[in-house]
Protein backbone atom coordinates (compact mmCIF):
# COMPACT_ATOMS: atom_id res chain seq x y z
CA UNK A 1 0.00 0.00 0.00
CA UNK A 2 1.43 3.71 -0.61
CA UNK A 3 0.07 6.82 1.19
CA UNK A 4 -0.91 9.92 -0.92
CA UNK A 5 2.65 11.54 -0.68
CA UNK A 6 3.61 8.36 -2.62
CA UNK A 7 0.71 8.70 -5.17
CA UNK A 8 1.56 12.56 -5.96
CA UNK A 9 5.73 11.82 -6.27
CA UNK A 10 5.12 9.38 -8.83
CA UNK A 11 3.86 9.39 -12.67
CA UNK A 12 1.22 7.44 -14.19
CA UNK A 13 3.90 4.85 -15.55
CA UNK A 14 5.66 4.72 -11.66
CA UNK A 15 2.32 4.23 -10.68
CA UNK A 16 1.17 1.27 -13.21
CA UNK A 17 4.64 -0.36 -12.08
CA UNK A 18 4.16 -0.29 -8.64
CA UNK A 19 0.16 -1.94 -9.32
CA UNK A 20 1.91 -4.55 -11.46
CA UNK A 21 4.24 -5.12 -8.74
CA UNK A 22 1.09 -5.68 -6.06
CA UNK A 23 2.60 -2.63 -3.95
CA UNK A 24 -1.18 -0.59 -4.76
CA UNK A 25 -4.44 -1.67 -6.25
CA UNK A 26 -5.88 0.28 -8.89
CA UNK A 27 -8.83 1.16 -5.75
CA UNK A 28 -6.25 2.51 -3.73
CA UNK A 29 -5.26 4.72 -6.51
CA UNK A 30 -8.59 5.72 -7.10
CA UNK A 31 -8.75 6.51 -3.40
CA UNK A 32 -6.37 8.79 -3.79
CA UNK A 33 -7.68 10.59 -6.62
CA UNK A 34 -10.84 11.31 -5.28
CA UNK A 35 -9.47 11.98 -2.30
CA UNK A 36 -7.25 14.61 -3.55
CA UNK A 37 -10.51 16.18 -5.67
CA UNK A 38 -11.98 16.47 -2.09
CA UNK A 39 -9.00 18.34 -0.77
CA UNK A 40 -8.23 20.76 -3.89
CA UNK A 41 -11.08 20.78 -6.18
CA UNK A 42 -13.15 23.46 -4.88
CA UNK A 43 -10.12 25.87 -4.66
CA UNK A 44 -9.29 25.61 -8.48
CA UNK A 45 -12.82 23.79 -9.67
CA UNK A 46 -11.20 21.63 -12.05
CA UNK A 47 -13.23 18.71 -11.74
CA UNK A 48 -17.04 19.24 -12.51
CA UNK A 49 -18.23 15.54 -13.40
CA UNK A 50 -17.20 12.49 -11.26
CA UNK A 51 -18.41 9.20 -11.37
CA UNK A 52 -16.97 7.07 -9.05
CA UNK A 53 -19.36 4.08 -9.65
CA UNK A 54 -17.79 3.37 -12.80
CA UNK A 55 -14.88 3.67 -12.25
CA UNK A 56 -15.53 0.88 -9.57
CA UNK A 57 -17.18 -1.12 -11.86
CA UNK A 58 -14.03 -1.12 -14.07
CA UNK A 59 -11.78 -2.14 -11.77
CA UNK A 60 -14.30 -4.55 -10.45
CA UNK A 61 -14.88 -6.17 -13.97
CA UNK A 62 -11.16 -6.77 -14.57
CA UNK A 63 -8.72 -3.90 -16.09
CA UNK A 64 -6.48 -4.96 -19.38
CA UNK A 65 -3.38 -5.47 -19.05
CA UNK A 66 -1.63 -1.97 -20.54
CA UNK A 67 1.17 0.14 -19.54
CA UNK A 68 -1.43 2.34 -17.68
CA UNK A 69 -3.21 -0.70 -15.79
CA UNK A 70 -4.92 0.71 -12.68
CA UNK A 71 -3.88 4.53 -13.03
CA UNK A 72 -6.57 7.06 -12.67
CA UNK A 73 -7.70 9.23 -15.68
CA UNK A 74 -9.62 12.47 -16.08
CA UNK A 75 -11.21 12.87 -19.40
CA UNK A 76 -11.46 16.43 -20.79
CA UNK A 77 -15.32 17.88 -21.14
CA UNK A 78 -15.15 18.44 -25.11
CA UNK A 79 -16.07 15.97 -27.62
CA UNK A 80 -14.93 12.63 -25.91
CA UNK A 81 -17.84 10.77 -25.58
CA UNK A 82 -17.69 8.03 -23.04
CA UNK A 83 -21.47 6.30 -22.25
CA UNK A 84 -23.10 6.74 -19.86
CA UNK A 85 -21.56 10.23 -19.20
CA UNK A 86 -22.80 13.69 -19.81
CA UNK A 87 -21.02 15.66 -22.09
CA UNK A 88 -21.53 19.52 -22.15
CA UNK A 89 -18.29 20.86 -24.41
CA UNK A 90 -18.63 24.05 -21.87
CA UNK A 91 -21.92 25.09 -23.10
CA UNK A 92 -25.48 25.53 -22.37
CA UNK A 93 -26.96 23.78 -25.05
CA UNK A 94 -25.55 20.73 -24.29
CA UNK A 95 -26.09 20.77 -20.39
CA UNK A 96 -28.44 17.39 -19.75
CA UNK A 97 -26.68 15.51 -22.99
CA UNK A 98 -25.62 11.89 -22.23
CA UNK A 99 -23.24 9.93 -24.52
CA UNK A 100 -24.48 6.66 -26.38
CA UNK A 101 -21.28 5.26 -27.14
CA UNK A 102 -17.42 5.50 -26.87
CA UNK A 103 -15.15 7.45 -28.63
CA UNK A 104 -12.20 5.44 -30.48
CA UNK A 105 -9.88 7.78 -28.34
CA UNK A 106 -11.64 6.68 -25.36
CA UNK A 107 -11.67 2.85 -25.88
CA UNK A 108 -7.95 3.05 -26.25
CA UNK A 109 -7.40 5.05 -23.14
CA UNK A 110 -9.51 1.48 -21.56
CA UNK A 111 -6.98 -0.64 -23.43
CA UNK A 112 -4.27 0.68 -21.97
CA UNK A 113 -5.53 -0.18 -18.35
CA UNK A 114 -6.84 3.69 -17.23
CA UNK A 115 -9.40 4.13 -14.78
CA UNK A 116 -11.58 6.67 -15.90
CA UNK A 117 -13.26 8.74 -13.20
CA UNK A 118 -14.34 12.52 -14.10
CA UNK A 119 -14.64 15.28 -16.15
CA UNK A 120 -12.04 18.19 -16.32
CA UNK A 121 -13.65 21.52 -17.42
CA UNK A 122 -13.53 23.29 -21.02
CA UNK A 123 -14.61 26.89 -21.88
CA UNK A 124 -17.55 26.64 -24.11
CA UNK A 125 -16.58 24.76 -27.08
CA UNK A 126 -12.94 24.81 -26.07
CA UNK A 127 -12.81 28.67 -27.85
CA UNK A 128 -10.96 30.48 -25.94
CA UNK A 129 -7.25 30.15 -23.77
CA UNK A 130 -8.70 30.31 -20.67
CA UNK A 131 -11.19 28.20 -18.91
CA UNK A 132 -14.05 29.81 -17.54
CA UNK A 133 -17.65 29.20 -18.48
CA UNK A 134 -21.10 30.32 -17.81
CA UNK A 135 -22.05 27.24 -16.89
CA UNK A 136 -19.21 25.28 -14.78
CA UNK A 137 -17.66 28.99 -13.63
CA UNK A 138 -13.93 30.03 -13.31
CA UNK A 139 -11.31 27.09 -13.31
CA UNK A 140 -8.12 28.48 -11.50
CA UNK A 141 -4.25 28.08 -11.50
CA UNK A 142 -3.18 26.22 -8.52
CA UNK A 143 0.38 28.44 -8.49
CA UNK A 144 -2.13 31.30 -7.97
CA UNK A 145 -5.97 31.33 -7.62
CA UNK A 146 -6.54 35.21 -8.93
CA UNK A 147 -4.93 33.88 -12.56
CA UNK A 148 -5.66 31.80 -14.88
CA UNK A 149 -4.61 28.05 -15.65
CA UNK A 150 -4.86 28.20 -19.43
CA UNK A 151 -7.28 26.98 -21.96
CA UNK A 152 -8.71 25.39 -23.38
CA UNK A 153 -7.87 22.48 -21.88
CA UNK A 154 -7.04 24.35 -18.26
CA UNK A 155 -8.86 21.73 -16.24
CA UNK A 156 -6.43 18.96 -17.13
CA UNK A 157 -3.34 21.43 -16.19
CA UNK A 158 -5.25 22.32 -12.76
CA UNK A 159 -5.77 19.17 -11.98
CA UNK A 160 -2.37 17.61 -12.84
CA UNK A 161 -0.68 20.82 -11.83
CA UNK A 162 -2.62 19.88 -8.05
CA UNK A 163 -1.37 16.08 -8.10
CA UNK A 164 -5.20 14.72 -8.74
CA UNK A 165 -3.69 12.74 -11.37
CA UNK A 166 -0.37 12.30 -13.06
CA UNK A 167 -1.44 13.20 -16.73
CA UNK A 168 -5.09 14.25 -18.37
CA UNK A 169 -6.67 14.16 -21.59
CA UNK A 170 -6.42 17.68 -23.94
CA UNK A 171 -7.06 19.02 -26.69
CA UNK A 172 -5.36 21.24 -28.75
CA UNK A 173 -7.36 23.65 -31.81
CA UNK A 174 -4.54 26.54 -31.17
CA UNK A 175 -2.63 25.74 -28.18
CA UNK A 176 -5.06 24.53 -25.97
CA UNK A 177 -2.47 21.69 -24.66
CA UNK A 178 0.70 23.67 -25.22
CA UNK A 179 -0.64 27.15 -23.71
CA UNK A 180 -2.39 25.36 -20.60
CA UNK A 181 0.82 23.27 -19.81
CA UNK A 182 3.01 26.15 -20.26
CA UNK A 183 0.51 28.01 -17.25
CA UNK A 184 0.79 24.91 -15.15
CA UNK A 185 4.36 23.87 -15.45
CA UNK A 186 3.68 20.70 -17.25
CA UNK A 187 4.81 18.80 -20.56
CA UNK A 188 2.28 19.51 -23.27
CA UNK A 189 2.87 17.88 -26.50
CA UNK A 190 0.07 18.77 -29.69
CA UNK A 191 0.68 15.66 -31.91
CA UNK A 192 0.97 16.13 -35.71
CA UNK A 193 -1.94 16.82 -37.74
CA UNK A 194 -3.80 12.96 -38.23
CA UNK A 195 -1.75 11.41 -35.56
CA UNK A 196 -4.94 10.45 -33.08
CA UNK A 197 -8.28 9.63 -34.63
CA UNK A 198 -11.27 11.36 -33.98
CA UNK A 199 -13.60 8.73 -34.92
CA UNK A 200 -16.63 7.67 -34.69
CA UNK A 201 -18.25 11.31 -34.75
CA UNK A 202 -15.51 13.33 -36.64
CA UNK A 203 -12.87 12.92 -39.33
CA UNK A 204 -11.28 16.14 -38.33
CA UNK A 205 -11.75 19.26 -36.22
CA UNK A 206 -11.61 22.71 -37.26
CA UNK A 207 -10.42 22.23 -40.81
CA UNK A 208 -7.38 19.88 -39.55
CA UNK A 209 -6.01 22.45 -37.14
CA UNK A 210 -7.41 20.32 -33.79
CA UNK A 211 -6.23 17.26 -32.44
CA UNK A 212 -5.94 15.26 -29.21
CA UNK A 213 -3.84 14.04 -26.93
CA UNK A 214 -2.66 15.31 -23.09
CA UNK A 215 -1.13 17.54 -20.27
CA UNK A 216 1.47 15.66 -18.35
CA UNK A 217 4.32 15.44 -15.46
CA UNK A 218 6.90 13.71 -17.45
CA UNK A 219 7.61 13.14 -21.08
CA UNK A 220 7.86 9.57 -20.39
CA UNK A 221 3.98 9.53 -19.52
CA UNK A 222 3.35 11.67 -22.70
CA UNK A 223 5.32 9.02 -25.48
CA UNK A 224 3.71 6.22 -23.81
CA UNK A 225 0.48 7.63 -24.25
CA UNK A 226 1.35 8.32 -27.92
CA UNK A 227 2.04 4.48 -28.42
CA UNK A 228 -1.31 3.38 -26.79
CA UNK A 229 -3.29 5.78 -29.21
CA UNK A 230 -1.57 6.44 -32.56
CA UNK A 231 -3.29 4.28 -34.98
CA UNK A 232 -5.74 5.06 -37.87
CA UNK A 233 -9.30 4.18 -38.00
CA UNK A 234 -10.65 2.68 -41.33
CA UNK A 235 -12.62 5.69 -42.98
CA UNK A 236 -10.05 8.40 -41.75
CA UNK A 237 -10.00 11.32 -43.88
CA UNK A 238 -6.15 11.32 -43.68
CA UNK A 239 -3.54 10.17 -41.03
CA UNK A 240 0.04 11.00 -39.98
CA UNK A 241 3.27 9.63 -41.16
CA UNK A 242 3.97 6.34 -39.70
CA UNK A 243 6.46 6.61 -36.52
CA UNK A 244 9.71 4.44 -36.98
CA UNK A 245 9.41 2.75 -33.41
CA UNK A 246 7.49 3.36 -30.22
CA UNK A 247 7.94 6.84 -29.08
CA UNK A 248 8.64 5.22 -25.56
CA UNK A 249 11.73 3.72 -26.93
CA UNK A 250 12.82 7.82 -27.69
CA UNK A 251 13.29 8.46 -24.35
CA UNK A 252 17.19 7.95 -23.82
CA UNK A 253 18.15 7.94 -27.43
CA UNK A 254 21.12 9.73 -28.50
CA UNK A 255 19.86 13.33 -30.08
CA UNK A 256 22.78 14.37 -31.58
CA UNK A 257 23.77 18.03 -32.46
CA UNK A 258 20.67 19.59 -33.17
CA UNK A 259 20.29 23.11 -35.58
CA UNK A 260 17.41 24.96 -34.13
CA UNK A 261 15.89 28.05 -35.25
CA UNK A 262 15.10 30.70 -32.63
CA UNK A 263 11.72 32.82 -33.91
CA UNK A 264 10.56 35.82 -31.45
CA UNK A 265 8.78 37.23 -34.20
CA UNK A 266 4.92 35.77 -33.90
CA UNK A 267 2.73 35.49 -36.52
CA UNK A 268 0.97 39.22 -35.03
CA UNK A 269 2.95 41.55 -34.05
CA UNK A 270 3.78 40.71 -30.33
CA UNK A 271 5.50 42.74 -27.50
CA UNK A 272 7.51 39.70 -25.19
CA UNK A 273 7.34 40.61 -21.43
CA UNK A 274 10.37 39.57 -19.05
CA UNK A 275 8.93 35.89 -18.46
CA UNK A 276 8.75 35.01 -21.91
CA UNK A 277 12.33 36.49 -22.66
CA UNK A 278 13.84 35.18 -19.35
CA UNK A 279 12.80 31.62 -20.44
CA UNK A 280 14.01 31.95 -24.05
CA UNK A 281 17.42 32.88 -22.33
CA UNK A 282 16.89 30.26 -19.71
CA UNK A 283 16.43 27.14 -22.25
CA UNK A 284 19.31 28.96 -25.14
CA UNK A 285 21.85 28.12 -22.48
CA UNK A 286 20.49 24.51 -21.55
CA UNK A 287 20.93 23.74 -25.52
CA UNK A 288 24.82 25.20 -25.30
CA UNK A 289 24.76 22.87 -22.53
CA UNK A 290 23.69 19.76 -24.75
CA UNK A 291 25.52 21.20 -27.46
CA UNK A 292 22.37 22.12 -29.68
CA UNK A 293 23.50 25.05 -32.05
CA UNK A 294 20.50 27.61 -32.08
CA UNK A 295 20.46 30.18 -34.61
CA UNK A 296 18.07 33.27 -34.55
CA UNK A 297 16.07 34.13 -37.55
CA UNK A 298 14.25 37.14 -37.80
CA UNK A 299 10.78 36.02 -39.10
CA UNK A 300 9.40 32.79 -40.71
CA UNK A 301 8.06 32.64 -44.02
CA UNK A 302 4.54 33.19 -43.65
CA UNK A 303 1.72 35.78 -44.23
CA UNK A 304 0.75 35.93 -40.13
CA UNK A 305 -2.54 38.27 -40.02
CA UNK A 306 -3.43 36.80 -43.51
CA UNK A 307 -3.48 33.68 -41.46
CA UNK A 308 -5.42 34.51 -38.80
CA UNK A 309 -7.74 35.64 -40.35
CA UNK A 310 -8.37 32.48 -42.37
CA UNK A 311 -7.77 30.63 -38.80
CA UNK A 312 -11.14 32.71 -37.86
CA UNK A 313 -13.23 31.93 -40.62
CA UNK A 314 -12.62 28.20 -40.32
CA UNK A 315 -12.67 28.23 -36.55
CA UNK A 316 -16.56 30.57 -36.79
CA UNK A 317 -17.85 28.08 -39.29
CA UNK A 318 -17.41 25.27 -37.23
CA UNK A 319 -18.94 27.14 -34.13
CA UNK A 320 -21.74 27.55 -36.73
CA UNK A 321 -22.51 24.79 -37.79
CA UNK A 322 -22.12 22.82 -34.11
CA UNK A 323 -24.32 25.44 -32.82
CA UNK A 324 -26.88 25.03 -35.58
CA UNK A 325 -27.07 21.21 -35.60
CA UNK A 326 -27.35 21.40 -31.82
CA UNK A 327 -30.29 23.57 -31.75
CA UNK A 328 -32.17 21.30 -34.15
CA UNK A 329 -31.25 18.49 -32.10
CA UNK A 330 -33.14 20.04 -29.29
CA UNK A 331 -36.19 21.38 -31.24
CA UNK A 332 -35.37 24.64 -29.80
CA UNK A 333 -32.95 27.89 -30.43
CA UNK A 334 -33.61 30.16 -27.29
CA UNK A 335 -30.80 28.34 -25.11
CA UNK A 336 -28.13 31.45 -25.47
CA UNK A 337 -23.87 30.72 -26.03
CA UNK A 338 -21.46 32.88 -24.56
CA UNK A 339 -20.55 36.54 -26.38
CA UNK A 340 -17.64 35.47 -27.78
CA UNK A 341 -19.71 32.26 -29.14
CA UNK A 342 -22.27 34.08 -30.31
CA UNK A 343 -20.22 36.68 -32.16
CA UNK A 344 -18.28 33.64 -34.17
CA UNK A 345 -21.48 31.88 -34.86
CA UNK A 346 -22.91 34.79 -36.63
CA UNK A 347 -19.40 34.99 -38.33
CA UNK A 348 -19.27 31.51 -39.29
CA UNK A 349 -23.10 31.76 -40.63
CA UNK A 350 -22.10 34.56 -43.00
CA UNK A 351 -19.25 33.45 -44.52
CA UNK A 352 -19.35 32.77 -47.97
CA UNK A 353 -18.27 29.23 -49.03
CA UNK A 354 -15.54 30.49 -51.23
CA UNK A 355 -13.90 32.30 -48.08
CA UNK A 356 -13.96 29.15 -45.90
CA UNK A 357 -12.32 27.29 -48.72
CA UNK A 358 -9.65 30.41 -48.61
CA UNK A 359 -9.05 29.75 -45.38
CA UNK A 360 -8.51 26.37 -45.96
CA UNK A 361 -5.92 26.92 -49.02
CA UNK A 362 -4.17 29.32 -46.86
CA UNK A 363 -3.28 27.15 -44.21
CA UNK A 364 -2.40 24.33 -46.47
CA UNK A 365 0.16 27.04 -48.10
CA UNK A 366 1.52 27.67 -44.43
CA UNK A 367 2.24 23.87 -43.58
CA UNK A 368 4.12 23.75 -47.21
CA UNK A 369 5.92 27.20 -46.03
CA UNK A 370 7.15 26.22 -42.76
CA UNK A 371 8.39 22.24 -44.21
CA UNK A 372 10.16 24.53 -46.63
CA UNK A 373 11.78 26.70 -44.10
CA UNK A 374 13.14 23.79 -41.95
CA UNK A 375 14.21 22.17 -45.01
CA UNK A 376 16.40 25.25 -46.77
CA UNK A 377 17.86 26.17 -43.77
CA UNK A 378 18.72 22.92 -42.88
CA UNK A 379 16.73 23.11 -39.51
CA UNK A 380 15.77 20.22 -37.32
CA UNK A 381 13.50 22.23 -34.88
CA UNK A 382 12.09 25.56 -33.92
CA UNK A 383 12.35 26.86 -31.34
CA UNK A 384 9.68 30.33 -30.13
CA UNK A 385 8.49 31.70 -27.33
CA UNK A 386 4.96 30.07 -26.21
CA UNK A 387 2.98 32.75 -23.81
CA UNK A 388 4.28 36.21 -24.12
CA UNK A 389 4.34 36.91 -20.68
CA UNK A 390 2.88 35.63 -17.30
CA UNK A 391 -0.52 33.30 -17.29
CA UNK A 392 -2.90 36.66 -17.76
CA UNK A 393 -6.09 37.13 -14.37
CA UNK A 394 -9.22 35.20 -14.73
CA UNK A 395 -11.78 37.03 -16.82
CA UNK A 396 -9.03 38.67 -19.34
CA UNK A 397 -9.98 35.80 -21.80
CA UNK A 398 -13.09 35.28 -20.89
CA UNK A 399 -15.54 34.25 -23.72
CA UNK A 400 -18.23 36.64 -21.96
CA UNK A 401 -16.32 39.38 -21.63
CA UNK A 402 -17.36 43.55 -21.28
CA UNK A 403 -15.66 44.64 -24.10
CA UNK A 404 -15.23 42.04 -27.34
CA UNK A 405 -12.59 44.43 -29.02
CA UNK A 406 -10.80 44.04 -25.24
CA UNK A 407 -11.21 40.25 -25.93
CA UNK A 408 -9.92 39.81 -29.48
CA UNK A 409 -6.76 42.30 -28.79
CA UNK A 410 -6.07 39.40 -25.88
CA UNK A 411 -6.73 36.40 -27.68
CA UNK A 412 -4.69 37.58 -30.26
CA UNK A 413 -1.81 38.25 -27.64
CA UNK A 414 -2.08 34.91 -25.88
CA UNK A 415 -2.00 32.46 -28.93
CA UNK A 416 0.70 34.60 -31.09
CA UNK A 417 3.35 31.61 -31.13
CA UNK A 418 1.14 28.13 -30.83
CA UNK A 419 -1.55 29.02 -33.44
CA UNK A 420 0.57 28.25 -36.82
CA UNK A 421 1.30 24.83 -35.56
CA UNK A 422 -2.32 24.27 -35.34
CA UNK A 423 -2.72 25.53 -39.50
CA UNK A 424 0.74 23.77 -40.47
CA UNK A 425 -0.19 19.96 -38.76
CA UNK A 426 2.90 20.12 -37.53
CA UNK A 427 4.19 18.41 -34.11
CA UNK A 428 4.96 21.35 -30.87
CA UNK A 429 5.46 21.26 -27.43
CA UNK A 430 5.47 23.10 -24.28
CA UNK A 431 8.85 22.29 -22.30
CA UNK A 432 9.00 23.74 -18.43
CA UNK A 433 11.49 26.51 -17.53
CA UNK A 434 11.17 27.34 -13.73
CA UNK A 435 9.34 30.30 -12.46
CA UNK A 436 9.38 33.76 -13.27
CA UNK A 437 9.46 36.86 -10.92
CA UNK A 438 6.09 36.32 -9.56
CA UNK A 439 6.07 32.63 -8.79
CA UNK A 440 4.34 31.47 -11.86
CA UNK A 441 5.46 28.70 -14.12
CA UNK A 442 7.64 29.83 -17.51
CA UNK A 443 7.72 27.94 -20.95
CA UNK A 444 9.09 27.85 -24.33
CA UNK A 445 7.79 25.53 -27.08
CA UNK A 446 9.53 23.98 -30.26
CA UNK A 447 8.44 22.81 -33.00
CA UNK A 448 8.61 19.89 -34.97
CA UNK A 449 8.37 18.33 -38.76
CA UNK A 450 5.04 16.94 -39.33
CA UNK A 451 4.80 13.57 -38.31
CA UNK A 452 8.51 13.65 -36.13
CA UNK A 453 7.17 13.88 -32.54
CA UNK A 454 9.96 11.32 -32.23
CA UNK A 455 12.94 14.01 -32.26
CA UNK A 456 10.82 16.43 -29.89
CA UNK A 457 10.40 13.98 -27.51
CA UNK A 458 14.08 12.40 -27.41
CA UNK A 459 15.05 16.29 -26.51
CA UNK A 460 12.17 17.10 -24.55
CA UNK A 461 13.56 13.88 -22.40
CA UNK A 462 17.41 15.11 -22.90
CA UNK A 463 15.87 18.53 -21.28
CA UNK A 464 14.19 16.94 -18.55
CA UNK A 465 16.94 15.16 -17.76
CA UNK A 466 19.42 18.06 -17.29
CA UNK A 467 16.40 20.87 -16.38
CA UNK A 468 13.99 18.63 -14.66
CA UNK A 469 10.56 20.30 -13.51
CA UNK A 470 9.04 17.29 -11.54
CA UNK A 471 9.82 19.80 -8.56
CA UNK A 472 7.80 22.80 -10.25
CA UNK A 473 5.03 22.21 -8.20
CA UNK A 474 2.36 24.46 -6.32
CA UNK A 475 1.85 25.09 -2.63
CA UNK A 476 -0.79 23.45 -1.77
CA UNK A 477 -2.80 21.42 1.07
């Protein structure tokens, strides 16, 4: 048996060892869990949906033997569909919707031994980098309650960031794994474009620039994960390059000498406050240290506010058309959606078909742009500042907010540097760097070829290694 101290030292593969081992039982474990959701939940209200009696019943029916057997699992609250369980995405109009099925995603997670156990919140439709919501309230940073722990997926950073669990389930549509992580002090990797299916109910989200995949401890936990869900599902509109080995067996593997591009220039003009600079600085030395050569380049080869806007138009259609088929669904349209929401919708409505398919060329055009950027100058990575300065207060990205114009200045500030990776498919991640001058958790992300999360994750592990954060942790009781 191990006692919570043991539960919140370890990650979800420790954990799974010391279950195959007999040390813990996958009920102890969940003991733990829920125990912890007790003790820190209402301070950061990460957790909205538990259901314990499930969970029970899957340990009680016999977990499969994985390389997560018996670890507990928190399941984002946008799109997964897991039956049984209501599934809001954030918003009104779905509030009282139960799930008829499993996702693929979700069926995998069960193959690989998880327990799953609750809900982590999601601003409505996952729409904004923050997560707060009209109906499930204000989710909070556990390094400091007055700010914000990201978004979209900021319930899975709270709740790892607190030691509920060792890793969570997130989703990324334009940084919504890297940004949270980077607020929490976590690992957040966004897969390539096509690596994780989306199937049964979607071939792709947001035009291709959305996928799936988690907030974690350790990059161990993260490439494991990979392995357990990177396979295509017949009728997949398109899929990822095939990975040479597991990206488990990364983890150790010589790296080399690595050429990475340093880009401060964002695709919008971007002023970089002393966190974000500090942790460029920070991580430029740890490379020296490995003996990674970084060169600086002034700008990268792309038309940035022409993107954005065609990142909008394909992001408002969506909202759109969700919106629209939900409200027939229900035989009703007088259940409201968040300003923000509402201000897309009638964006996305209007948008001529022609425009959306602009959109759509234009970020096809990036991902070609950037491949031919690495390739000319010979660059294995890039590397850019991810948040421009400290994790902003609650309410600054709020999708409700008192001014939209306030709103769409910050939105635009928050998601400067993880937004192309979203348009160009390709693989980026949010690596740790310590603190900054107020106590709150720095980052820098890199960026990747698409389909090569195998060389981010050998140096995200070389990083840890020399820079661990397991340590980066908040005060908490």
């Amino acid at each position: 048996m191990i006692g919570i101290d043991d539960y919140t030292a370890r990650d979800a593969l420790g954990l799974a060892e010391l279950v195959s081992r007999g040390e813990t039982t996958p009920d102890e474990l969940l003991d733990h869990a829920l125990a912890l959701v007790a003790r820190r939940n209402p301070a950061i209200n990460a957790v909205i949906a538990l259901n314990e009696a499930d969970a029970r019943r899957q340990i009680d029916r016999g977990l499969p033997r994985g390389p997560f057997t018996g670890v507990p699992m928190l399941i984002k609250d946008l799109n997964a569909h897991i039956t049984g369980w209501p599934l809001t995405n954030g918003s009104r109009l779905f509030e009282g919707f139960v799930c008829d099925h499993d996702s693929v995603l979700i069926e995998r997670y069960r193959r690989a031994g998880f327990v799953l156990f609750g809900r982590t919140t999601s601003p409505e439709f996952g729409l904004t980098s923050t997560t707060e919501n009209v109906l499930d309230g204000k989710t909070r940073n556990p390094f400091d309650l007055t700010r914000t722990s990201g978004g979209s997926s900021g319930g899975a950073s709270a709740a790892v960031a607190a030691g509920i669990v060792p890793l969570a389930h997130a989703s990324d549509g334009g940084g919504s794994i890297r940004i949270p992580a980077a607020c929490c002090g976590l690992f957040g990797l966004k897969p390539s474009r096509g690596r994780i299916s989306m199937a049964p109910d979607a071939g792709e989200g947001w035009g291709g620039m959305s996928t799936v995949h988690a907030v974690s401890r350790s990059v161990r936990d993260s490439a494991a994960l990979l392995d357990a869900t990177d396979a295509p599902v017949p009728g997949d509109p398109y899929v990822a390059p095939t990975s040479r080995r597991p990206s488990l067996y990364e983890i150790g593997v010589p790296v080399g000498r690595l050429r990475i591009a340093l880009c401060l220039r964002a695709m919008n003009p971007t002023e970089l406050g002393a966190p974000a600079l500090d942790a460029i600085a920070h991580m430029k030395a740890v490379l020296a240290d490995l003996g990674h050569e970084v060169i600086e380049v002034g700008s990268l080869p792309v038309d940035g506010p022409a993107l954005s806007i065609a990142q909008q138009g394909v992001i408002a259609a969506n909202v759109a058309r969700v919106i629209d088929l939900r409200r027939k669904a229900m035989g009703r349209d007088d259940v409201p959606v968040e300003t923000v929401t509402a201000f897309l919708a009638e964006g996305g409505r209007s948008l001529p078909v022609t425009a959306y398919l602009d959109g759509i060329a234009a970020v096809h055009q990036a991902g070609r742009q950037m491949a031919d950027f690495l390739d000319a100058g010979r660059f294995d990575l890039l590397l850019t500042p991810l948040l421009p300065d400290s994790p902003p207060e609650i309410g600054v990205l709020s999708l409700s907010p008192a001014d939209i114009g306030d709103y769409a200045a910050a939105i635009a500030r928050y998601t400067a540097y993880t937004g192309l990776q979203n348009m160009t498919g390709q693989p980026a991640m949010s690596i740790p760097v310590g603190r900054d001058a107020l106590g709150l958790p720095r980052a820098v992300q890199f960026a990747g070829r698409l389909g090569d999360e195998s060389l981010l994750i050998r140096l995200a592990a070389q990083i840890e290694k020399i820079a661990p954060w397991s340590d980066l942790r908040p005060a908490l009781n």
